[in-house]
Protein backbone atom coordinates (compact mmCIF):
# COMPACT_ATOMS: atom_id res chain seq x y z
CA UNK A 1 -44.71 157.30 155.60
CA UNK A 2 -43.34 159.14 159.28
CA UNK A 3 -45.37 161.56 160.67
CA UNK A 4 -44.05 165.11 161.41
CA UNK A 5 -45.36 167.35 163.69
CA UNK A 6 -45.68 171.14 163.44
CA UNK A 7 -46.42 173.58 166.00
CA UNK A 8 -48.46 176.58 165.19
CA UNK A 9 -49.01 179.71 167.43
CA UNK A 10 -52.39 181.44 166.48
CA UNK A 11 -54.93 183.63 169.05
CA UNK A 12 -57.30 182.31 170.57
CA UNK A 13 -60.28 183.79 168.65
CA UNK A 14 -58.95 182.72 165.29
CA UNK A 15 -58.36 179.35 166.71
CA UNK A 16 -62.15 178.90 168.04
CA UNK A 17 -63.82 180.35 165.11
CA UNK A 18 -61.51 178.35 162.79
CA UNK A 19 -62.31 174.75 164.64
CA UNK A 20 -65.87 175.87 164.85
CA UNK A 21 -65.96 175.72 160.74
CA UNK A 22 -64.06 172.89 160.28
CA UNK A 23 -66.22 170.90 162.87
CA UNK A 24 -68.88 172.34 160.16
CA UNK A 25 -67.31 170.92 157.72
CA UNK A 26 -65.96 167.30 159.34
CA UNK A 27 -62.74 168.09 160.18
CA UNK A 28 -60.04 168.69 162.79
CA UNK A 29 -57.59 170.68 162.96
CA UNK A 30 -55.24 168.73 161.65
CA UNK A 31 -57.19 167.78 158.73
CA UNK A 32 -58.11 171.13 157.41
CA UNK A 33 -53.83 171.86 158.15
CA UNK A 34 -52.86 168.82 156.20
CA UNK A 35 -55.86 169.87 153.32
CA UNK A 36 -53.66 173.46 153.59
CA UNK A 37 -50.24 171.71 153.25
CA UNK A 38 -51.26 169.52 150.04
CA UNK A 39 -52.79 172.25 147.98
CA UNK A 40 -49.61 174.46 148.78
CA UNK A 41 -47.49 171.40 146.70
CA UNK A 42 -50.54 170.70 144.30
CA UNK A 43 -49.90 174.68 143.07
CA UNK A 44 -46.55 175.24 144.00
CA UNK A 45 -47.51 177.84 146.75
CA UNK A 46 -50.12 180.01 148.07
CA UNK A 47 -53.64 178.39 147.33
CA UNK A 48 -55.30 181.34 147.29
CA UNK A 49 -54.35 184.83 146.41
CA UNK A 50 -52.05 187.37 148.31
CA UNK A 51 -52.69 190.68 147.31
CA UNK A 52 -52.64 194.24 149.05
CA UNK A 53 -55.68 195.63 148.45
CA UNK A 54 -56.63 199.29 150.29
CA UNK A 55 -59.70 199.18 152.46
CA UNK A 56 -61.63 202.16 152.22
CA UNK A 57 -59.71 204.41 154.95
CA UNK A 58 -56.78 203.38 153.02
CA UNK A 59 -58.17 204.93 149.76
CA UNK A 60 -59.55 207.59 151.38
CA UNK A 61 -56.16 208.84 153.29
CA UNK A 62 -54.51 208.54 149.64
CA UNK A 63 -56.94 210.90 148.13
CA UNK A 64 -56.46 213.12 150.83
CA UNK A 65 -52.51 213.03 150.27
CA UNK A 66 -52.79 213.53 146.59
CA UNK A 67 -55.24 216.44 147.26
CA UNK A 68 -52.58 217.50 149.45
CA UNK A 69 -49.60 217.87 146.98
CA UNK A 70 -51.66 218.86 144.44
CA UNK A 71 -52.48 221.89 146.33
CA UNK A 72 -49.50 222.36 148.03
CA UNK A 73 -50.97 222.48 151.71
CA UNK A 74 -49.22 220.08 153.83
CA UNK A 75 -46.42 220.60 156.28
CA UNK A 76 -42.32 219.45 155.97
CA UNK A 77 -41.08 218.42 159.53
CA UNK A 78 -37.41 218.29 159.80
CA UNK A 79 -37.32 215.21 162.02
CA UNK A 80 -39.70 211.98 162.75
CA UNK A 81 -39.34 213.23 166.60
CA UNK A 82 -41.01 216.54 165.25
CA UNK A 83 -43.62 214.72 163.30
CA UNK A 84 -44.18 212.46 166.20
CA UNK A 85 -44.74 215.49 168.24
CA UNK A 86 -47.16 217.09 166.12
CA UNK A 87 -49.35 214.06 165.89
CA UNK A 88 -48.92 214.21 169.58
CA UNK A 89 -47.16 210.81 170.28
């Protein structure tokens, strides 16, 4: 079978700590990409989940939006330049 090659851009600090665990584990780079690649077409996509969970400021900013409407105190600007300006952006 050919070989293909892929480029990948990543940061720096993901790349170190990544090749740090695979060297953990035995492999290169390529290996643990490869690993990645065949599990995608053993379950027809994402090997892991993909969800959009809230971390806690998240949550918290929602509650403090609902609390908002529910009580009726928030403010209505009449343009994202006024709301920008508010903020003070």
């Amino acid at each position: 079978m050919s070989k293909s090659m892929i480029n990948v851009r990543t940061n720096e600090q993901t790349k170190e700590l990544s090749e740090l665990i695979f060297r953990e584990l035995g492999l290169n780079m390529t290996t643990a990409v490869n690993l990645f690649l065949e599990a995608v077409i053993r379950e027809n996509g994402i090997p892991f989940s993909l969800t959009l969970t809230p971390n806690a400021e998240t949550k918290a900013a929602f509650r403090e939006g609902d609390r908002a409407l529910e009580t009726g105190n928030y403010e209505v600007f009449e343009s994202t330049e006024d709301l920008w300006e508010d903020l003070g952006i």
